[in-house]
Protein backbone atom coordinates (compact mmCIF):
# COMPACT_ATOMS: atom_id res chain seq x y z
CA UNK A 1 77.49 73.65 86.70
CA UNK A 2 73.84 71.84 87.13
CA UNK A 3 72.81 71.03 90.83
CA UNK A 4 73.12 67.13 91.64
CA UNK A 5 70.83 65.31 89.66
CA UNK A 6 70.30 62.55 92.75
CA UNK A 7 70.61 62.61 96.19
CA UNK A 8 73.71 60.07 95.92
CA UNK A 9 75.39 62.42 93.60
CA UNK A 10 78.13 62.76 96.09
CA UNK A 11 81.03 64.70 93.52
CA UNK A 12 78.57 67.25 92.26
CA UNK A 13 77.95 68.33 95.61
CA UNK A 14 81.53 68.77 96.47
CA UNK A 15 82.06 70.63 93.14
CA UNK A 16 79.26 72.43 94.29
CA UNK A 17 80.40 73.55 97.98
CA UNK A 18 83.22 74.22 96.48
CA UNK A 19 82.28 76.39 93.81
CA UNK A 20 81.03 78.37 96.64
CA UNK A 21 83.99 78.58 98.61
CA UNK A 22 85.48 80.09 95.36
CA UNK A 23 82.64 82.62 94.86
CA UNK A 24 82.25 83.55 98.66
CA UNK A 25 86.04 84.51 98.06
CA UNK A 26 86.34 85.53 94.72
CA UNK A 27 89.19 83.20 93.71
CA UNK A 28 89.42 82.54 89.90
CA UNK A 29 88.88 78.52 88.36
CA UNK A 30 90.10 77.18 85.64
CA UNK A 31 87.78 76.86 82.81
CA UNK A 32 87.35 73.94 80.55
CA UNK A 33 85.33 73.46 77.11
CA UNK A 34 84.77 69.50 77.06
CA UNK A 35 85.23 68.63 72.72
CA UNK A 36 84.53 64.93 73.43
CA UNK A 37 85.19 62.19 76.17
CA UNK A 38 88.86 62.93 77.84
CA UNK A 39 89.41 65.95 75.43
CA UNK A 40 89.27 69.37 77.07
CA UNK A 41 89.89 72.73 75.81
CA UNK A 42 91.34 75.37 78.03
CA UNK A 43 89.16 78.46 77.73
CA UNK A 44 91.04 80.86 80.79
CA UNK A 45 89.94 81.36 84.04
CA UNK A 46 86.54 82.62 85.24
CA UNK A 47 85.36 84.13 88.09
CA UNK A 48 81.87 82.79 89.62
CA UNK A 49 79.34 85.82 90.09
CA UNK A 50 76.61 84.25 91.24
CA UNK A 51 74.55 81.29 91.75
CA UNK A 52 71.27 81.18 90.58
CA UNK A 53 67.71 80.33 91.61
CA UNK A 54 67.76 76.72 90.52
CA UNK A 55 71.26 75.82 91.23
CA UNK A 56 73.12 77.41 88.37
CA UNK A 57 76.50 79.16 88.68
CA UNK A 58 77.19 82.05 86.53
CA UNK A 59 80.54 82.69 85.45
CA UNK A 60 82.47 85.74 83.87
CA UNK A 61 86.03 85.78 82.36
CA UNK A 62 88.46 86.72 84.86
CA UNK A 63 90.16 90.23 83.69
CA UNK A 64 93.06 89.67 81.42
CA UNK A 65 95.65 91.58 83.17
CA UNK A 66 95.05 89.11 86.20
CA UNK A 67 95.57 86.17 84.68
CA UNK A 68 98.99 87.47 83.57
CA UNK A 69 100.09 88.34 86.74
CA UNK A 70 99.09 85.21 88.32
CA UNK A 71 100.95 83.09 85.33
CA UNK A 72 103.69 84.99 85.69
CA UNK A 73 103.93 84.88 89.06
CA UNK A 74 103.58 80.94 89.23
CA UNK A 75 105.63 80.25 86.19
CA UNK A 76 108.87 81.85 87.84
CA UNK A 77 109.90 79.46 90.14
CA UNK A 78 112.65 82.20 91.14
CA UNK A 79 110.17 84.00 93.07
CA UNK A 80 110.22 83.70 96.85
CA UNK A 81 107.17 82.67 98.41
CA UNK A 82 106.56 85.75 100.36
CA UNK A 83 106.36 87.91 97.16
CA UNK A 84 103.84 85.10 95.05
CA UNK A 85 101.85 85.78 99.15
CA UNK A 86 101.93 89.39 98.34
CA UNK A 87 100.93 89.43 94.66
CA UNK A 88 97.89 87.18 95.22
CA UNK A 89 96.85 89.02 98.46
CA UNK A 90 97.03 91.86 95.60
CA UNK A 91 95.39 90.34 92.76
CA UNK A 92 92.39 89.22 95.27
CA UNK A 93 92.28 92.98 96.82
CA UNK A 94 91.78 94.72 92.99
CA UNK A 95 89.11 92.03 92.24
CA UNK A 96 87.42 92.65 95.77
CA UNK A 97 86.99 96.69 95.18
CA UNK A 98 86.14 95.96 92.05
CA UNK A 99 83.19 93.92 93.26
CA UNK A 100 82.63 96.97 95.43
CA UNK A 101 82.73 99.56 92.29
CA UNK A 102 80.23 97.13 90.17
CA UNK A 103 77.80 96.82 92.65
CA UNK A 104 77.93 100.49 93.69
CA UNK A 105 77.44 101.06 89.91
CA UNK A 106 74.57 98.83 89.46
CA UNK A 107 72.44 100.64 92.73
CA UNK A 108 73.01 104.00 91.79
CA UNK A 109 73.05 105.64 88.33
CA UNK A 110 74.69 109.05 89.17
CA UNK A 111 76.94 111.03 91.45
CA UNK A 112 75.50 110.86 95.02
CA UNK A 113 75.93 114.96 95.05
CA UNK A 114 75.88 116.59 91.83
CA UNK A 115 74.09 113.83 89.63
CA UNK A 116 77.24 113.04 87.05
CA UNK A 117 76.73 109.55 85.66
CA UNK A 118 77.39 106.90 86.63
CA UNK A 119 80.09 105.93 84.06
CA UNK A 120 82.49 108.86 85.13
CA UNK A 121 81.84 108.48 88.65
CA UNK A 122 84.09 106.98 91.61
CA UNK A 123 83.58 104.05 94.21
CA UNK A 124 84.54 105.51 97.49
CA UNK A 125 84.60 103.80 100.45
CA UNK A 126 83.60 105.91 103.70
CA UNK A 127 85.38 103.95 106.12
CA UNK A 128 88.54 102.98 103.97
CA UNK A 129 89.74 99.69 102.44
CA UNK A 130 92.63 100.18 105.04
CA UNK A 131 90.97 99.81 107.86
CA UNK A 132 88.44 97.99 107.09
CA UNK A 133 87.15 94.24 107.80
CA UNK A 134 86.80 92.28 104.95
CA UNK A 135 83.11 92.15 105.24
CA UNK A 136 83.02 96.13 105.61
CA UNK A 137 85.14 96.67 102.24
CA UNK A 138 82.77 94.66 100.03
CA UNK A 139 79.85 96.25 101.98
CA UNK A 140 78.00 98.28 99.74
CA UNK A 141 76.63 100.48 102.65
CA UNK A 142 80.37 101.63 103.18
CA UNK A 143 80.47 103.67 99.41
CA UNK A 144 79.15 106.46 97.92
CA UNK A 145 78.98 106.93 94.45
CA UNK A 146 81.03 109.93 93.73
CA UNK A 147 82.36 112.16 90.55
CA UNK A 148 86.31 112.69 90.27
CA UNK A 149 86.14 116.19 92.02
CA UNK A 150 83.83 115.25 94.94
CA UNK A 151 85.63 112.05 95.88
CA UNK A 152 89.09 114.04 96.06
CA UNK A 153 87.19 115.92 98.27
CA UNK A 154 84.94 113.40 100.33
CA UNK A 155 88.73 110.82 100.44
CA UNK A 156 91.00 113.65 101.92
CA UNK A 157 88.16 114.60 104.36
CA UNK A 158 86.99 117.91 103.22
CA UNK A 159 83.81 117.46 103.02
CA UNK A 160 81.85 114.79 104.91
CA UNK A 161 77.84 114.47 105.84
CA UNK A 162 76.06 114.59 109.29
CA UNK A 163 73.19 111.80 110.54
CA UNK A 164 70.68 113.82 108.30
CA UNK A 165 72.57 113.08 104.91
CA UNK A 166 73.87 117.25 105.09
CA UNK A 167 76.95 117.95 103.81
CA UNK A 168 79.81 119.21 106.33
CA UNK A 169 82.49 121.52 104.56
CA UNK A 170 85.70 122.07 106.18
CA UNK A 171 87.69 124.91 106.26
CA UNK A 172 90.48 124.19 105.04
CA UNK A 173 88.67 125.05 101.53
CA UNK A 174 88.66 128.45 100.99
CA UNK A 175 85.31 130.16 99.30
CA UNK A 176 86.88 130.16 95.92
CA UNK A 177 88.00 126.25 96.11
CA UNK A 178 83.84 125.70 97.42
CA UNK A 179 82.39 127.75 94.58
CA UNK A 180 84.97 126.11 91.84
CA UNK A 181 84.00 122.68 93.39
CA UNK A 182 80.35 123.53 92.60
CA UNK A 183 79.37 122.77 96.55
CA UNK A 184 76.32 124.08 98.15
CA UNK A 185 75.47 123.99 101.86
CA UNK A 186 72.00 122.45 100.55
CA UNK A 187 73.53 119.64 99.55
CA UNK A 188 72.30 116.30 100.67
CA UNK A 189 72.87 112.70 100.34
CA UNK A 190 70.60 109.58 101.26
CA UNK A 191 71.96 107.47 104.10
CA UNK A 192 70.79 104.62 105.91
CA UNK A 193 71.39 103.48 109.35
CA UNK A 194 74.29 100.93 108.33
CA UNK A 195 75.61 103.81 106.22
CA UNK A 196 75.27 106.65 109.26
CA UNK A 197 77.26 104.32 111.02
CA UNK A 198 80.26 104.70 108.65
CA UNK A 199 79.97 108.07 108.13
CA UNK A 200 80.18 108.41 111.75
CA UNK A 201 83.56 107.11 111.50
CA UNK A 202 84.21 109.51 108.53
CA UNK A 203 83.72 112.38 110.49
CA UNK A 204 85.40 111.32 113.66
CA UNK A 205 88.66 110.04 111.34
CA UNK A 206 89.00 111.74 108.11
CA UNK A 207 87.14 115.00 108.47
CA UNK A 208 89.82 118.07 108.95
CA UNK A 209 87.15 119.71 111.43
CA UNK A 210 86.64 123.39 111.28
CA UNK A 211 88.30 125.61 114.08
């Protein structure tokens, strides 16, 4: 989609605010390949990922497995309206975290502890999706980039970091489980003050504190 091409170009701007709306909130639009004057071919749904510079939106298939669910859910008109409520409050909460993973994945390129790539490592929110606004789950200050061991570890709160970015082990792992694990007291992560502030609430809620 083109930005308006004159300032009485009333439609395209509506198309346009709303092709915001639906890329402020992730919601999927059809998408249309125009053959010739009143003949359309249906191409799927899209999700907008941007909008660029001069006025262009960019737009990426929406994930197969979505658009099934959605179809499905829409073409059975046996399905109460609280359940369709609950599937697309689900569909929109996968394609929100995994917003959060891709963006996580395009700032860092490895683990944030023991340097594993990026391509076998883990989203993890610090303060989590649960509990969370929906501004903090898409925030990319609230993740860490984390391998499979270290986010088991970092989710069910034994380990955490202080202010400094130092990592807090609790002791509920035993010296065995720390040396398997491949943690070091040395280790230390990069925070900012946004990301401090959630780690503050790791510690307070989801660290099992040492006795």
């Amino acid at each position: 989609m083109h930005p308006p091409n004159s300032p009485k170009d009333n439609r395209k701007k509506s198309d346009i605010s709303a092709a915001r709306y639906n890329m402020d909130h992730q919601i999927p639009l059809g998408i249309f390949l125009k053959r010739e004057k009143g003949v359309n071919t249906v191409l799927g749904l899209g999700i907008i990922t941007r909008e660029r510079a001069d006025g262009v939106f960019i737009v990426r298939p929406y994930e197969k497995v979505m658009q099934e669910e959605i179809f499905s859910v829409i073409n059975n008109s046996d399905v109460p309206e609280e359940l369709l409520t609950e599937v697309l409050k689900e569909i929109k909460q996968r394609n929100g975290q995994g917003k959060f993973r891709d963006s996580l994945k395009n700032k860092f390129n490895t683990c944030a502890i023991c340097k594993i790539s990026n391509e076998y490592s883990i989203a993890s929110h610090i303060k989590p999706w649960s509990v969370s606004t929906p501004e903090e789950r898409l925030d990319q200050d609230n993740g860490l980039l984390l391998c499979p061991n270290h986010d088991y570890l970092f989710d069910n709160g034994l380990i955490t970091f202080d202010d400094a970015g130092i990592i807090m082990i609790s002791d509920k792992l035993e010296d065995h489980q720390i040396k398997e694990f491949d943690i070091k007291k040395s280790d230390k992560i990069e925070l900012n003050n946004k990301t401090r502030e959630y780690m503050s609430y790791h510690r307070e809620k989801l660290f099992l504190k040492n006795t």
